[in-house]
N, C-alpha and C. Protein backbone atom coordinates (compact mmCIF):
# COMPACT_ATOMS: atom_id res chain seq x y z
N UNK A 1 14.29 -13.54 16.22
CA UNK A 1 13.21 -12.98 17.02
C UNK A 1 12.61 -11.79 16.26
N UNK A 2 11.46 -12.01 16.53
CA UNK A 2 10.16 -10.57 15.51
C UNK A 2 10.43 -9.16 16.20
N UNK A 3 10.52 -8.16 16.13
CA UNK A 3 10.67 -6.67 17.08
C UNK A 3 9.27 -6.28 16.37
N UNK A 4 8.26 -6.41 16.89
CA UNK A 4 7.12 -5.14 15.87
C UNK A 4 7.49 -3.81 16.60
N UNK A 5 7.06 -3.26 15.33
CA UNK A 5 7.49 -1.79 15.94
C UNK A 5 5.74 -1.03 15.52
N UNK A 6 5.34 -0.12 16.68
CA UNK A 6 4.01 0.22 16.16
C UNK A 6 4.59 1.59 15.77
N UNK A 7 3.50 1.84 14.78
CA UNK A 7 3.65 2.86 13.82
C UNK A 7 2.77 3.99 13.39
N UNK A 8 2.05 5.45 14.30
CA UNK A 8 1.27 5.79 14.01
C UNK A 8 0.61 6.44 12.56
N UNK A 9 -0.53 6.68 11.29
CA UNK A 9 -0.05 7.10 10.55
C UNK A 9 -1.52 8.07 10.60
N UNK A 10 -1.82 9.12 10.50
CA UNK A 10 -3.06 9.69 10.33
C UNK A 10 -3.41 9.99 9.05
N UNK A 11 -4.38 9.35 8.51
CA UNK A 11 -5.02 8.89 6.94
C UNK A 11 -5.83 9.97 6.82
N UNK A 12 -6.12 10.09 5.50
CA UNK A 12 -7.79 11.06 5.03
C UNK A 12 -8.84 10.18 5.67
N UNK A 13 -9.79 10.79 6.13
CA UNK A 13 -11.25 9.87 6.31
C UNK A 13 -11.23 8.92 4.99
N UNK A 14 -10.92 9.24 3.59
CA UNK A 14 -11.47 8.98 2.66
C UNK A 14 -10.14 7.26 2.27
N UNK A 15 -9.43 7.67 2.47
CA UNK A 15 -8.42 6.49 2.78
C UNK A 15 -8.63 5.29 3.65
N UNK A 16 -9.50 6.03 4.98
CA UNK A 16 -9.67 5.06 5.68
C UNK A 16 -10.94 4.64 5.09
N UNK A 17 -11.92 4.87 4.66
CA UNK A 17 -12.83 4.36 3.95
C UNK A 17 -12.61 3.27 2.83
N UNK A 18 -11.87 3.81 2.11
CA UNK A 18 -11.31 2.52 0.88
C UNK A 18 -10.92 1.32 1.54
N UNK A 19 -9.81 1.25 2.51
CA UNK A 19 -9.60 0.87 3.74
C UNK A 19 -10.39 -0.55 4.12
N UNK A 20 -11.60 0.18 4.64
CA UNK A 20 -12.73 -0.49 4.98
C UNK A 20 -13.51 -1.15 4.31
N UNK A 21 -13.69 -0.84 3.05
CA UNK A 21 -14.27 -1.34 1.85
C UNK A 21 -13.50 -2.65 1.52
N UNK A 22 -12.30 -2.88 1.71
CA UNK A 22 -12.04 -4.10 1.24
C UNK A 22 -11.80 -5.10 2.37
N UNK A 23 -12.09 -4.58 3.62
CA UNK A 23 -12.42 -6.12 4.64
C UNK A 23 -13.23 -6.84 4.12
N UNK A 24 -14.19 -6.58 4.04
CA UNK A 24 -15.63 -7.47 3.64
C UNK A 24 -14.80 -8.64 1.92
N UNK A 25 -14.31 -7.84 1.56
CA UNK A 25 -13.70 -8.38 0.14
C UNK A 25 -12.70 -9.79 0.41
N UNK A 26 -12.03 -8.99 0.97
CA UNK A 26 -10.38 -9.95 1.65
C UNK A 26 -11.18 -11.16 3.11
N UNK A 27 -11.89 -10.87 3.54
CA UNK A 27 -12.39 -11.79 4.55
C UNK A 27 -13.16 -12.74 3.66
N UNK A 28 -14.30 -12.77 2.58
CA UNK A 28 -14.63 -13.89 1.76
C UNK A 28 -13.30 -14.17 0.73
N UNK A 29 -12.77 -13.93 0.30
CA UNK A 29 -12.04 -13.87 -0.87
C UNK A 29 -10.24 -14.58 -0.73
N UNK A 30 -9.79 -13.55 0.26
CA UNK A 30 -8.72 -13.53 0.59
C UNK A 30 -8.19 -15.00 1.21
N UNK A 31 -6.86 -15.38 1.29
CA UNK A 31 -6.37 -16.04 2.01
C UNK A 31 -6.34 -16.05 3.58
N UNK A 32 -6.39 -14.97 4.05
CA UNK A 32 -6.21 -13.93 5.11
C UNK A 32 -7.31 -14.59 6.44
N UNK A 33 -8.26 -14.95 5.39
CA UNK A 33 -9.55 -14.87 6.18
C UNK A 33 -9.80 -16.48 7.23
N UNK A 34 -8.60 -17.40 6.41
CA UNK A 34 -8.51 -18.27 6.78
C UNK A 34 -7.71 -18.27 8.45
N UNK A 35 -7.12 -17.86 8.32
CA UNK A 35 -6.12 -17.12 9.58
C UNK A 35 -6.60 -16.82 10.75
N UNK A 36 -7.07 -15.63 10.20
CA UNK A 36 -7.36 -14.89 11.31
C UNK A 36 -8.70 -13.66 10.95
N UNK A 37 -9.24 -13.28 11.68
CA UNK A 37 -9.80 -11.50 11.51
C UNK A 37 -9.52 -10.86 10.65
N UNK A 38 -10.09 -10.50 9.58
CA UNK A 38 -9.52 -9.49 8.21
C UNK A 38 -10.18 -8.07 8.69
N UNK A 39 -9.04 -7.33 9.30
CA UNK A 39 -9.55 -5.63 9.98
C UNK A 39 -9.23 -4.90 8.89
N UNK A 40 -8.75 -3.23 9.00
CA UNK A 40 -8.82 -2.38 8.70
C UNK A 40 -7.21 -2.55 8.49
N UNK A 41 -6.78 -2.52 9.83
CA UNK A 41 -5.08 -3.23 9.74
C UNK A 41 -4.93 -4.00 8.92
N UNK A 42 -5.09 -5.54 8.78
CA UNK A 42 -4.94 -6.37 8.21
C UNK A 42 -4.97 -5.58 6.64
N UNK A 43 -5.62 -5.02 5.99
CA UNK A 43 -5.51 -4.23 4.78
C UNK A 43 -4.73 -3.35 4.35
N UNK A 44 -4.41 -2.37 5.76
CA UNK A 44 -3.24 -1.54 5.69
C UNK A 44 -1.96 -2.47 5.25
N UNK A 45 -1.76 -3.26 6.18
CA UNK A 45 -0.49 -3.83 6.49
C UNK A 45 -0.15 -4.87 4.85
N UNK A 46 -1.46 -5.32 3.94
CA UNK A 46 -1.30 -5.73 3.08
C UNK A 46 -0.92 -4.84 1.91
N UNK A 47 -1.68 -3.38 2.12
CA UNK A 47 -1.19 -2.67 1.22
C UNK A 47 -0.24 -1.77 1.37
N UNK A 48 0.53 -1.72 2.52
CA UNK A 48 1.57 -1.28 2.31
C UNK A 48 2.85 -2.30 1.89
N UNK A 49 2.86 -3.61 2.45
CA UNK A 49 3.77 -4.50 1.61
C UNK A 49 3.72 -4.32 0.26
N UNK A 50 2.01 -4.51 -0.42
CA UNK A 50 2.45 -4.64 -2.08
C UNK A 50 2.85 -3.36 -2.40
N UNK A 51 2.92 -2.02 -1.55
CA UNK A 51 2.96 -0.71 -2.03
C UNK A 51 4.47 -0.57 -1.97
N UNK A 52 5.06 -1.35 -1.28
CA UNK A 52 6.07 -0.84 -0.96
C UNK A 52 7.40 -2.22 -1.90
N UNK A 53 6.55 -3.45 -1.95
CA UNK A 53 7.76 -4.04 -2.92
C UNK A 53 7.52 -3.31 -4.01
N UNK A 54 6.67 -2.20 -4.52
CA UNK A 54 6.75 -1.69 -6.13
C UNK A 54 7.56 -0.51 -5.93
N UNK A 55 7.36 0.21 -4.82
CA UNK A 55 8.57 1.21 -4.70
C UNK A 55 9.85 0.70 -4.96
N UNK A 56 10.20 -0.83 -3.70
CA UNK A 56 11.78 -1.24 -3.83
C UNK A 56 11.54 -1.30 -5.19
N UNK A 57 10.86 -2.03 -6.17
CA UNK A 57 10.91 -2.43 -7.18
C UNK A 57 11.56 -1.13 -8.14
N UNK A 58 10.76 -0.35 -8.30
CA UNK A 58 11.58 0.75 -9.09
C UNK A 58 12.40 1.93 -8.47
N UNK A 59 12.34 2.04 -7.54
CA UNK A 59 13.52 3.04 -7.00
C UNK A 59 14.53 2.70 -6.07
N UNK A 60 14.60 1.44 -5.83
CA UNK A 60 15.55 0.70 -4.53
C UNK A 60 16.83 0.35 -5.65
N UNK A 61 18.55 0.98 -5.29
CA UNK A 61 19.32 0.93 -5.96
C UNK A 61 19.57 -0.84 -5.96
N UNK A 62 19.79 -1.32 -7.11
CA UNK A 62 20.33 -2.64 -7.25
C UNK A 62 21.17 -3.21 -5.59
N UNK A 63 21.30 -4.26 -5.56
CA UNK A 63 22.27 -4.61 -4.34
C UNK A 63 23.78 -4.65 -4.62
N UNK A 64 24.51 -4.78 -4.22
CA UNK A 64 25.82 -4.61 -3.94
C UNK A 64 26.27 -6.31 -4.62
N UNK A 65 26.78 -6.59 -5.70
CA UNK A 65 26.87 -7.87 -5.40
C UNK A 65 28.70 -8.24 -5.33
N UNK A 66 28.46 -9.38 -4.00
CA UNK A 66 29.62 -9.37 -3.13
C UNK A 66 30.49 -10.28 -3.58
């Protein structure tokens, strides 16, 4: 079962602008667009995944192997 958890985050205007700039991009372009609505969210939520497998990527300690 999914738990979403909402998450408030308060951005620069200028963040949320970049933001915005790439709906229009990701709604022709994207996979995304096929789906569903390509928002402001929908961009967040994409760039914090790729933002965040490059973090695990270089600072997440190796796993434990069992």
């Amino acid at each position: 079962m999914h738990h979403n958890v909402q998450v408030v985050v308060r951005l620069p205007a200028e963040l949320a602008a970049r933001l915005d700039r790439l709906v229009p991009v990701l709604a022709r372009t994207g996979p995304w667009s096929a789906a569903s609505r390509v928002t402001r969210s929908t961009v967040a939520r994409l760039a914090l995944l790729e933002g965040l497998a490059q973090l695990e990527a270089r600072f997440a300690a190796p796993e434990e192997v069992a």
